[in-house]
N, C-alpha and C. Protein backbone atom coordinates (compact mmCIF):
# COMPACT_ATOMS: atom_id res chain seq x y z
N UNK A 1 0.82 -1.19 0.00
CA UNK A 1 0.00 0.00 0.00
C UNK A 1 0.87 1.26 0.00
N UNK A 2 1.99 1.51 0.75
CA UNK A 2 2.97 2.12 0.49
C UNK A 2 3.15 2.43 -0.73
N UNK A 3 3.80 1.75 -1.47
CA UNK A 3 4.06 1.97 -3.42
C UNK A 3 2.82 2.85 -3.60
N UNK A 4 2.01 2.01 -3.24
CA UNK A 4 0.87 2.94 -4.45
C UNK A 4 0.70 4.07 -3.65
N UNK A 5 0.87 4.84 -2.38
CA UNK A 5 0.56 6.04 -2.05
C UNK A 5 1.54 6.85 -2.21
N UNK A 6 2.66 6.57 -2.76
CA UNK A 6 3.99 6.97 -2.78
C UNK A 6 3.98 7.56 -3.82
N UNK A 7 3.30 6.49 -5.10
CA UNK A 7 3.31 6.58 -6.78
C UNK A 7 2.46 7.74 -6.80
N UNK A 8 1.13 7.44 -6.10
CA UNK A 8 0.04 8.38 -6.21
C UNK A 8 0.25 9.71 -5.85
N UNK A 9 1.24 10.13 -5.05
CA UNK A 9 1.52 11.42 -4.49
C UNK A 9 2.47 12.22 -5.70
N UNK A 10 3.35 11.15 -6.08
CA UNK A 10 4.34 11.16 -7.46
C UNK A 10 3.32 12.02 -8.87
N UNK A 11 2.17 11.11 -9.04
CA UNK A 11 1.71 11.70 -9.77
C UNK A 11 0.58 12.72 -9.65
N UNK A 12 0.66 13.18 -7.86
CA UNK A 12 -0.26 14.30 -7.99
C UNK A 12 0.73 15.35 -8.11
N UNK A 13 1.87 15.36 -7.36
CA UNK A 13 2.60 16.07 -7.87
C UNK A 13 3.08 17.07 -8.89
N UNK A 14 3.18 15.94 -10.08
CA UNK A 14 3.35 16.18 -11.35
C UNK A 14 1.83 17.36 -11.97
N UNK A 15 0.87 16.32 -11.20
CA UNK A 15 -0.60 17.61 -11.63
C UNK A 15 -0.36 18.32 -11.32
N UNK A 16 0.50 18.62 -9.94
CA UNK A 16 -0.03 20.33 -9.63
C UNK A 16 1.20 20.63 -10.25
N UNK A 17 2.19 20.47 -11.03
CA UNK A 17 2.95 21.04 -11.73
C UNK A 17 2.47 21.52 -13.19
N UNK A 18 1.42 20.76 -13.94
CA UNK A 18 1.11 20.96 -14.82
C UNK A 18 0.14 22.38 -14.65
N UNK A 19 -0.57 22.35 -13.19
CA UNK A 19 -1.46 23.28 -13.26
C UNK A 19 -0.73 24.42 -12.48
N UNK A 20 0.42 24.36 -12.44
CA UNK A 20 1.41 26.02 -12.26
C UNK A 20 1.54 26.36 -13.64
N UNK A 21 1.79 25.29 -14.55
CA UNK A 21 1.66 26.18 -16.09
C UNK A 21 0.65 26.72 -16.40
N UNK A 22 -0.47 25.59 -16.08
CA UNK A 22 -1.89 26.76 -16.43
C UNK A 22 -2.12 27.79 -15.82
N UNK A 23 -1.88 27.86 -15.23
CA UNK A 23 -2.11 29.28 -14.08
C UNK A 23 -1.15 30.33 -14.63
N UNK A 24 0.15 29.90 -14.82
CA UNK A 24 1.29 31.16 -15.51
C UNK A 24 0.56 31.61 -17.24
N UNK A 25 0.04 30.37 -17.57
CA UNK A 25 0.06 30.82 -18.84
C UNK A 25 -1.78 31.15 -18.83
N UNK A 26 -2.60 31.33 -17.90
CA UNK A 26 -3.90 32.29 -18.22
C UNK A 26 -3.86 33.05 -17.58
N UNK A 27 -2.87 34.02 -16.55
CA UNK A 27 -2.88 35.26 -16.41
C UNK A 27 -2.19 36.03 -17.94
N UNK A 28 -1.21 35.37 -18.79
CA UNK A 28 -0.39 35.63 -19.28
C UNK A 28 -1.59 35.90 -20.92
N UNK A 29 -2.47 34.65 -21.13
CA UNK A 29 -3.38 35.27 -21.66
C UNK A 29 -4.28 36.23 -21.53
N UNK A 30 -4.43 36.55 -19.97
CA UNK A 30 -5.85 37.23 -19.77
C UNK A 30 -4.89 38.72 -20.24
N UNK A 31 -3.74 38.96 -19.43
CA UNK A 31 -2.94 40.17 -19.78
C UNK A 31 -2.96 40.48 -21.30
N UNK A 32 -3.44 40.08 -22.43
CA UNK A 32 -3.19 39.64 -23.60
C UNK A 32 -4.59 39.85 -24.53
N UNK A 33 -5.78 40.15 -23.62
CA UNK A 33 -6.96 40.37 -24.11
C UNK A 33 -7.80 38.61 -24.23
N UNK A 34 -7.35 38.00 -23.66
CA UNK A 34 -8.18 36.30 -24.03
C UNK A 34 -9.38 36.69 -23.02
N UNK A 35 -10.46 36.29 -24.18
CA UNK A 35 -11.82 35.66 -23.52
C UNK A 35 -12.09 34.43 -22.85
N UNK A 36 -12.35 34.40 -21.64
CA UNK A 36 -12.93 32.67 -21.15
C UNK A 36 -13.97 32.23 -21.26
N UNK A 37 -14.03 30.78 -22.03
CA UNK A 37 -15.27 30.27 -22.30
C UNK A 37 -15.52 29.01 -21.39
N UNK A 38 -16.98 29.08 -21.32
CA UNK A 38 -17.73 27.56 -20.67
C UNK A 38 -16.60 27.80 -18.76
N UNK A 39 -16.87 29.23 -18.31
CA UNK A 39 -16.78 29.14 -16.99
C UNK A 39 -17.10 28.29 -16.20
N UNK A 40 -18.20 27.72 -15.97
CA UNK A 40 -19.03 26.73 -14.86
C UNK A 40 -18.44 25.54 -15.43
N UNK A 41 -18.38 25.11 -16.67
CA UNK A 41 -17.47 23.92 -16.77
C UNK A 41 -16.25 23.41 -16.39
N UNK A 42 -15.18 24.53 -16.63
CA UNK A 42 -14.22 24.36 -15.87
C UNK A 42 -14.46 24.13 -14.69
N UNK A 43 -15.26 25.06 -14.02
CA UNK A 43 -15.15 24.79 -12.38
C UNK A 43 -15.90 23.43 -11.97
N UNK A 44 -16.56 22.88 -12.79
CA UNK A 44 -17.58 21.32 -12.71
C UNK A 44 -16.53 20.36 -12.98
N UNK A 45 -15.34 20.70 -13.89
CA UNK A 45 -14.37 19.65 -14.56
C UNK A 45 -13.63 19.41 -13.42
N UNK A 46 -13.00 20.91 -13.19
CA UNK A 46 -12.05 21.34 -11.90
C UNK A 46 -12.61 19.94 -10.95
N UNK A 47 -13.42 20.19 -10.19
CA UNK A 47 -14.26 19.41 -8.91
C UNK A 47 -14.43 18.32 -9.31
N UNK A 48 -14.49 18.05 -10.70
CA UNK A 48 -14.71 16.67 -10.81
C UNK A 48 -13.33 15.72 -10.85
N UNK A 49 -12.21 16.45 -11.51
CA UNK A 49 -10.62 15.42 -11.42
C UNK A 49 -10.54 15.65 -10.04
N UNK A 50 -10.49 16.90 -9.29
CA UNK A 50 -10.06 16.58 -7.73
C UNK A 50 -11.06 15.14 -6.82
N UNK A 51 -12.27 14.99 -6.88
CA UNK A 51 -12.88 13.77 -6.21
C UNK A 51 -12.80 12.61 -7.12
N UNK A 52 -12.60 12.67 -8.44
CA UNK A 52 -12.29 11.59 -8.81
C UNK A 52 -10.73 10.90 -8.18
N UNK A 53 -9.50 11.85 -8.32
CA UNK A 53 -8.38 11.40 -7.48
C UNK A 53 -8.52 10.82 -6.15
N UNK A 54 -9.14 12.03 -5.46
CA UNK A 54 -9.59 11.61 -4.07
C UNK A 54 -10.04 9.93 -3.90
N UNK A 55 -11.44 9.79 -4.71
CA UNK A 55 -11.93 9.02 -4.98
C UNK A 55 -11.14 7.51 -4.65
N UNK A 56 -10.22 7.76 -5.86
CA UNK A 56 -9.57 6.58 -6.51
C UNK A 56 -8.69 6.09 -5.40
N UNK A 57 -7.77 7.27 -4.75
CA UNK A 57 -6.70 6.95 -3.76
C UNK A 57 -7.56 6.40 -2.28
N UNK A 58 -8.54 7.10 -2.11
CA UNK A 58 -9.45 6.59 -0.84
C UNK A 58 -9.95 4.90 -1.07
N UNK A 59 -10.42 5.06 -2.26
CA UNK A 59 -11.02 3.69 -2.15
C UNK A 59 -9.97 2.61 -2.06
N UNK A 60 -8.58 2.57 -2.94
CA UNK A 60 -7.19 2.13 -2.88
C UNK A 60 -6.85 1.79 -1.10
N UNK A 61 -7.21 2.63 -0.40
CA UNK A 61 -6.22 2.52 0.82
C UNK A 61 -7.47 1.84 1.48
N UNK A 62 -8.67 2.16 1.58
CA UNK A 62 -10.06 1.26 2.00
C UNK A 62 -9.52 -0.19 1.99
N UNK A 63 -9.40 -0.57 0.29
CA UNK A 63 -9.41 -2.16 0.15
C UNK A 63 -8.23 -2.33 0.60
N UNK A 64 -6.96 -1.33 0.94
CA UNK A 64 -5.80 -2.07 1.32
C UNK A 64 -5.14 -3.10 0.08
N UNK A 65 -5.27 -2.70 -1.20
CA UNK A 65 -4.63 -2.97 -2.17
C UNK A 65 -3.51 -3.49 -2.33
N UNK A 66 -2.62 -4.26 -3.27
CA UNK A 66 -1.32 -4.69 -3.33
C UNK A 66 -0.76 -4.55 -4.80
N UNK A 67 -0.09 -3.75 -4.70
CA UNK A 67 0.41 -3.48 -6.37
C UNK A 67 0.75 -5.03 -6.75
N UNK A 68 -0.52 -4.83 -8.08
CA UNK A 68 -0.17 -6.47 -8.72
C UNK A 68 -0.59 -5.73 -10.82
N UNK A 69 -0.85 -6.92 -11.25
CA UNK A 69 -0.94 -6.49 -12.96
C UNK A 69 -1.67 -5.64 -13.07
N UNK A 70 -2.91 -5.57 -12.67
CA UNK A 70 -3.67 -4.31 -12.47
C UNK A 70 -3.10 -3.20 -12.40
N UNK A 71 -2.31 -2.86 -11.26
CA UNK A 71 -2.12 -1.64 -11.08
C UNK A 71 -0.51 -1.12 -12.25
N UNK A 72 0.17 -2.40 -12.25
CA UNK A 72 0.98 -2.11 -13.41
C UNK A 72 0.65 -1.33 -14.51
N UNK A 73 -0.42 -2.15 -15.17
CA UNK A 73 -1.20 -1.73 -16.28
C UNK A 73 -1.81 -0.06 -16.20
N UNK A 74 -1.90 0.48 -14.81
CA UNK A 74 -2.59 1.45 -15.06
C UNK A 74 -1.95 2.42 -14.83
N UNK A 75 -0.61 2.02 -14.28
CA UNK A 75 0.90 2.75 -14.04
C UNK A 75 1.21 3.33 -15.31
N UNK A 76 1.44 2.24 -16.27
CA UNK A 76 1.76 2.19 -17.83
C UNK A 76 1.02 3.36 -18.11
N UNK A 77 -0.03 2.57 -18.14
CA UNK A 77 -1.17 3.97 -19.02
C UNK A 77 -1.04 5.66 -18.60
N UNK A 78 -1.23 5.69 -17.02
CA UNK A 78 -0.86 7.00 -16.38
C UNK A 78 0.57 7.42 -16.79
N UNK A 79 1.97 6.48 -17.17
CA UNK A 79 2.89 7.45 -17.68
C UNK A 79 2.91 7.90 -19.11
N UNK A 80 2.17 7.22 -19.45
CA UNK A 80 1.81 7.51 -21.12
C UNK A 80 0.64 8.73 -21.19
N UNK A 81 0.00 9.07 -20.66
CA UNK A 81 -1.18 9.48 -20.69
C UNK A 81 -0.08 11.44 -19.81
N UNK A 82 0.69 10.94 -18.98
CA UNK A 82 1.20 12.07 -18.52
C UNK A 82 2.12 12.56 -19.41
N UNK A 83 3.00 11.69 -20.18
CA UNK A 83 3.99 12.12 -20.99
C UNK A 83 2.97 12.51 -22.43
N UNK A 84 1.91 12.56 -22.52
CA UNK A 84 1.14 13.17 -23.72
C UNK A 84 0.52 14.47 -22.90
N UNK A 85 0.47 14.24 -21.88
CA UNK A 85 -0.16 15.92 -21.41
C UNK A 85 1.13 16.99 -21.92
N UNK A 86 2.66 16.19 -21.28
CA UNK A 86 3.45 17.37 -21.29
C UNK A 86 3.69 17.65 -22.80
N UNK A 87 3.69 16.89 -23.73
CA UNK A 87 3.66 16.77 -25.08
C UNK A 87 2.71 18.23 -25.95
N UNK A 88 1.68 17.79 -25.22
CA UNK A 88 0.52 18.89 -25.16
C UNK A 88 0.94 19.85 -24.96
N UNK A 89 1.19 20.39 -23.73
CA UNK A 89 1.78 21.73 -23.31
C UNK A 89 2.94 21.83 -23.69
N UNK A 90 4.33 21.12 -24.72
CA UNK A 90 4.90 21.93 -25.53
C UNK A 90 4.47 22.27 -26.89
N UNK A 91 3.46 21.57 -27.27
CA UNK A 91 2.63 22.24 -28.80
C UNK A 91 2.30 22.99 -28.50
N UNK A 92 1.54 23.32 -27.52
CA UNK A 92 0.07 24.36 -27.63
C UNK A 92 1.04 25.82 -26.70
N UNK A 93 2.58 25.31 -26.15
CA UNK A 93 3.01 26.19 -25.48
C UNK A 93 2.40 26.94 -24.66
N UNK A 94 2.08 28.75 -24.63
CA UNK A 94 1.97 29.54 -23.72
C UNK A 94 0.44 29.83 -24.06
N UNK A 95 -0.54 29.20 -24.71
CA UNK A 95 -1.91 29.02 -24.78
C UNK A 95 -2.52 27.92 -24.49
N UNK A 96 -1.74 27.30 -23.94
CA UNK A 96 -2.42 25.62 -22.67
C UNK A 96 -2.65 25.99 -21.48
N UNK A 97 -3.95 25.91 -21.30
CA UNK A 97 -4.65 26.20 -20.08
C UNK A 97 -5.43 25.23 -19.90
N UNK A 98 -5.82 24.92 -18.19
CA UNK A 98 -7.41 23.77 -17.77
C UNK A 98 -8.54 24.01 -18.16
N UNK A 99 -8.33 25.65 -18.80
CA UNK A 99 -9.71 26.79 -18.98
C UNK A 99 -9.72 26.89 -20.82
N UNK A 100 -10.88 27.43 -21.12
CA UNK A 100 -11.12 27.50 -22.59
C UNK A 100 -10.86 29.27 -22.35
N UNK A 101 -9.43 29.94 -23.27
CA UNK A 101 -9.46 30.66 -23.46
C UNK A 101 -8.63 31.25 -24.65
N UNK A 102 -9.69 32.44 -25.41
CA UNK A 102 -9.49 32.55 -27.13
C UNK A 102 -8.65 34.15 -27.15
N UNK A 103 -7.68 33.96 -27.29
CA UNK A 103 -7.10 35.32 -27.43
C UNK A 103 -7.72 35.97 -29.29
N UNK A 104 -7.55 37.24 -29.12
CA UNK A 104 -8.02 37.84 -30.24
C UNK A 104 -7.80 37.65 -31.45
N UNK A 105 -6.37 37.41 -31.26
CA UNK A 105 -5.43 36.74 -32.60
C UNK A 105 -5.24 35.66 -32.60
N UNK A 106 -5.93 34.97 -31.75
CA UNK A 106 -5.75 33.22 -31.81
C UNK A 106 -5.59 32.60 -32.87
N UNK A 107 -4.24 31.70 -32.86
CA UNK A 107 -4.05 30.68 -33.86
C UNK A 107 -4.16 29.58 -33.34
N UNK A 108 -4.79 28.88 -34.36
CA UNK A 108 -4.84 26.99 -34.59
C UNK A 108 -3.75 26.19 -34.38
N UNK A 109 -3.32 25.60 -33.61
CA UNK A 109 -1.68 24.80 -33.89
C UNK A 109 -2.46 23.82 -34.69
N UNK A 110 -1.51 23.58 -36.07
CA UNK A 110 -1.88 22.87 -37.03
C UNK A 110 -0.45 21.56 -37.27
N UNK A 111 -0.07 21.05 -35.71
CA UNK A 111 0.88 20.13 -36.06
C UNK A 111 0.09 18.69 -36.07
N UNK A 112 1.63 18.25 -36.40
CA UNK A 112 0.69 16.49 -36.96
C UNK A 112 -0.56 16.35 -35.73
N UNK A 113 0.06 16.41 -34.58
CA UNK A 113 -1.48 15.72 -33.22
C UNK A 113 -2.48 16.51 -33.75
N UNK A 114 -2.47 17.73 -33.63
CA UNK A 114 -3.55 18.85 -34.04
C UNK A 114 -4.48 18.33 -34.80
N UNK A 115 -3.64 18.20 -35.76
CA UNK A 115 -3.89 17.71 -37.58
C UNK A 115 -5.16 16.52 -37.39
N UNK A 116 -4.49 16.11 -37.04
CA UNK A 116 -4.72 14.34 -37.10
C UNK A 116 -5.96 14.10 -35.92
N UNK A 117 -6.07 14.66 -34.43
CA UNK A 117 -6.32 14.28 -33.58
C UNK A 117 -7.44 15.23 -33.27
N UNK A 118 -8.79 15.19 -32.78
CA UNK A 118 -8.82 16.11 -32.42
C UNK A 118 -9.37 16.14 -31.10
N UNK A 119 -8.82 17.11 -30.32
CA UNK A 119 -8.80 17.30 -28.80
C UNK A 119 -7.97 16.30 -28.20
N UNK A 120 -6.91 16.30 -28.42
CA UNK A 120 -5.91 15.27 -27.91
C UNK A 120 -5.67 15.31 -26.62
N UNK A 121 -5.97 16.25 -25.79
CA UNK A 121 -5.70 17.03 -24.36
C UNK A 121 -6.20 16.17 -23.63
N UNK A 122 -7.88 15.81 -23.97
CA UNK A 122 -9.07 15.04 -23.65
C UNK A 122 -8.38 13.47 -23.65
N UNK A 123 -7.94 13.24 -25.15
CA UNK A 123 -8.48 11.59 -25.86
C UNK A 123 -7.11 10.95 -25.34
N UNK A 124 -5.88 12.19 -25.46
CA UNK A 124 -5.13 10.94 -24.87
C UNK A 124 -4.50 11.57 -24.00
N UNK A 125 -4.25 12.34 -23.17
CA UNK A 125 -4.07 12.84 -21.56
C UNK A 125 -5.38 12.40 -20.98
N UNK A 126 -6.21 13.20 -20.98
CA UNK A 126 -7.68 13.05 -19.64
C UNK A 126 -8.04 11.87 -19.52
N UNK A 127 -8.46 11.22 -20.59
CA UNK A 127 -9.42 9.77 -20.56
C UNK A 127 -8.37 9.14 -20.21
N UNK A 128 -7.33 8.96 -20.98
CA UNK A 128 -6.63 7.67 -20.02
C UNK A 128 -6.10 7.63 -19.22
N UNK A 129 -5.65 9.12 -18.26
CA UNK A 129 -5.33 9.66 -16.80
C UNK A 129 -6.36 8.68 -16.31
N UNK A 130 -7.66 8.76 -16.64
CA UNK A 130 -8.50 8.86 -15.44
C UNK A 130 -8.61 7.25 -15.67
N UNK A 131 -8.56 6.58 -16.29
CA UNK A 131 -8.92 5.09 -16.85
C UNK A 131 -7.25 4.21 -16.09
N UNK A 132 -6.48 4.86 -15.82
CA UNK A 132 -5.18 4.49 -15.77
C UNK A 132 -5.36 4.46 -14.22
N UNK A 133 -5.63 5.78 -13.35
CA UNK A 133 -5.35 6.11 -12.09
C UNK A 133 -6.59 4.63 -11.62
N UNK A 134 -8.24 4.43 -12.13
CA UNK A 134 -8.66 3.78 -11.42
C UNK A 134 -7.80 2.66 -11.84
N UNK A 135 -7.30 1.87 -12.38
CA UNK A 135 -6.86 0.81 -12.77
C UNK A 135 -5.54 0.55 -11.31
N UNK A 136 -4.93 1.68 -12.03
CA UNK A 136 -3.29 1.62 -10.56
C UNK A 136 -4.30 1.57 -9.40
N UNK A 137 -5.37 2.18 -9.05
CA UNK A 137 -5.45 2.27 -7.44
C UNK A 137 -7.04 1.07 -7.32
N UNK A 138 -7.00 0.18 -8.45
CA UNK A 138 -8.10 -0.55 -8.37
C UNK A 138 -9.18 -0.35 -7.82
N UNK A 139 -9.74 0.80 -8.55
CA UNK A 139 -10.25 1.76 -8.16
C UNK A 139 -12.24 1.44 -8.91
N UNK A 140 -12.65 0.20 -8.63
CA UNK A 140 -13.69 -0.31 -9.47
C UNK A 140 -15.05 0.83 -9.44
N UNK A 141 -15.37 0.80 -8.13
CA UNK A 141 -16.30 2.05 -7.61
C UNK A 141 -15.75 3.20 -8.14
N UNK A 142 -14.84 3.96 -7.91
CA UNK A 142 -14.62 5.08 -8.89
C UNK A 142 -14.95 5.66 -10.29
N UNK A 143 -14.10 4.50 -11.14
CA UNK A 143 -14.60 4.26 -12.51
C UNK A 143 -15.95 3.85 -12.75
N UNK A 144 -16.39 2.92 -12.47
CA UNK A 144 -17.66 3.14 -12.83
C UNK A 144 -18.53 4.25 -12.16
N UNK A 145 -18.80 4.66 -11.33
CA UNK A 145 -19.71 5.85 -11.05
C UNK A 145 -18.80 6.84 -11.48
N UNK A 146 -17.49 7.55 -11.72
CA UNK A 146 -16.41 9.00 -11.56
C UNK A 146 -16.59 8.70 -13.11
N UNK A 147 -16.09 7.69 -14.02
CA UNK A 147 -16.10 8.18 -14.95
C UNK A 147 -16.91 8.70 -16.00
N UNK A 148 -18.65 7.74 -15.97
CA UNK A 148 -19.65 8.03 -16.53
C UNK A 148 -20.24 10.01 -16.09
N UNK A 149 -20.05 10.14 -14.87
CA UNK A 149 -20.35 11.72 -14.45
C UNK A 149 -18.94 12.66 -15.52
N UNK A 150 -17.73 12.35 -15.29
CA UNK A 150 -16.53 13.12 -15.94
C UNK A 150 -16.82 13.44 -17.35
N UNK A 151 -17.26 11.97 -17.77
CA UNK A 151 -17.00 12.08 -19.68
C UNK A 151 -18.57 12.95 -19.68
N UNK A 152 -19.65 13.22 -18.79
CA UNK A 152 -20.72 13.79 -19.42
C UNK A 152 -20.47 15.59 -19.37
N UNK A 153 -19.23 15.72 -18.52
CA UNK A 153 -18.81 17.05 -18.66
C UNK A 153 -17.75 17.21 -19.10
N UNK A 154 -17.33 16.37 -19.68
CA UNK A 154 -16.06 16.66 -20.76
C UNK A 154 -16.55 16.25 -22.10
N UNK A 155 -18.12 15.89 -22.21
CA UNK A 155 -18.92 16.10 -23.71
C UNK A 155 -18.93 17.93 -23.52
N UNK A 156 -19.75 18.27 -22.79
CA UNK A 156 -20.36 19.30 -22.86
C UNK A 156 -18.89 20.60 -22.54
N UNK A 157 -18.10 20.34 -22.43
CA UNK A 157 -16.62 21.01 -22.11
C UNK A 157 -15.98 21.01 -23.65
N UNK A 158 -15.92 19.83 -24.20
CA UNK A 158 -15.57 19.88 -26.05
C UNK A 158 -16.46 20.68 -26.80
N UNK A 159 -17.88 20.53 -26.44
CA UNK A 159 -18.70 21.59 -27.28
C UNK A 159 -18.67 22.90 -27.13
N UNK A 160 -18.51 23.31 -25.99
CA UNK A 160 -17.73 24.31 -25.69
C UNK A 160 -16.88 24.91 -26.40
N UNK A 161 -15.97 23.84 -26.51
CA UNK A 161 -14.50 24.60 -26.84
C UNK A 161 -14.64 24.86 -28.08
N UNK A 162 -15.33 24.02 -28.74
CA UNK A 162 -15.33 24.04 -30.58
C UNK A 162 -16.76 25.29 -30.84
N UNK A 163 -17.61 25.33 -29.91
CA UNK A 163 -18.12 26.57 -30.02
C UNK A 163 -17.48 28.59 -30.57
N UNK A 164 -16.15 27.54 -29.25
CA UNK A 164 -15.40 29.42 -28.87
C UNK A 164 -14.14 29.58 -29.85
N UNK A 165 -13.93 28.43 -31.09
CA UNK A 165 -13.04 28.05 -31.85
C UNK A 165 -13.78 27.82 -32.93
N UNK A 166 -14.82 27.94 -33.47
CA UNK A 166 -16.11 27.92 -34.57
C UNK A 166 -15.17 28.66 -35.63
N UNK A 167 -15.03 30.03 -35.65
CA UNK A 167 -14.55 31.03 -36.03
C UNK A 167 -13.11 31.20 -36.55
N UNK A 168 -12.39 30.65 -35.65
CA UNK A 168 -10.64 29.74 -35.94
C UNK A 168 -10.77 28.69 -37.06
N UNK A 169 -12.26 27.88 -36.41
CA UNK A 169 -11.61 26.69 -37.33
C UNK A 169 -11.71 26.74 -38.83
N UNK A 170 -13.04 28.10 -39.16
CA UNK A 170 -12.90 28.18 -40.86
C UNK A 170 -12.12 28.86 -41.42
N UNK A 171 -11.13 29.12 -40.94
CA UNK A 171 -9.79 29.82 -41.62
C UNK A 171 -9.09 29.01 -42.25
């Protein structure tokens, strides 16, 4: 149980490192004239990765767990799934934020993921963060109730975004 609260701290860590970039880089937009879109979502998304973590690590230390293939497997996935977030935030650089926000002159990053993928932030950081963490912390109750609530606000969080990017994208 150790390992896995050790790992788990490892990779909250790393979150709240990712979310010192977001934070540097949406004052850095707001200074910049960026509009924020789908407010209440973020803050619904926000609340929803923090109790889903919670979630996952509580129920983990409940059953008193033992890192076995399971949690391997979801180790795997969570470093893959983290090494595509940071991937993310060097494409999208100093306009990657947790928040939907459209600066005036906003450009499209049009690299291969871009290209090819769309909402990669979501399809291969978020979903398999969250599919990975219940897996490492065998986390059965989680995933099934955390993830069906997450993906219904990370539908309505993509429509969003392609709403406030309508305008970008027919260029």
């Amino acid at each position: 149980m150790l390992f896995i609260n050790i790992i788990f701290t490892v990779i909250l860590a790393i979150r709240f490192y990712s979310l010192s970039i977001s934070i540097r880089n949406e004052k850095a937009l707001i200074a910049q004239g960026a509009i924020q879109y789908g407010k209440a979502n973020s803050s619904l998304l926000s609340a929803a990765h923090i109790l889903y973590y919670a979630s996952a690590i509580i129920e983990a230390n409940y059953r008193h767990i033992v890192f076995n293939t399971t949690s391997l497997i979801g180790l795997m996935i969570l470093i893959t799934a983290i090494a595509m977030l940071f991937y993310i935030i060097y494409e999208l650089k100093e306009i990657w934020t947790v928040k939907i926000y459209i600066l005036p002159n906003h450009k499209i990053n049009r690299s291969f993921l871009f290209k090819y993928i769309r909402h990669p932030n979501y399809f291969l950081n978020i979903v398999p963060e969250l599919v990975g963490l219940a897996l490492f912390c065998q986390a059965s109750v989680t995933a099934l109730i955390g993830l069906p609530i997450y993906l219904i606000i990370l539908v309505i969080r993509i429509k969003q975004e392609e709403n406030a990017m309508a305008h970008l994208l027919k260029k």
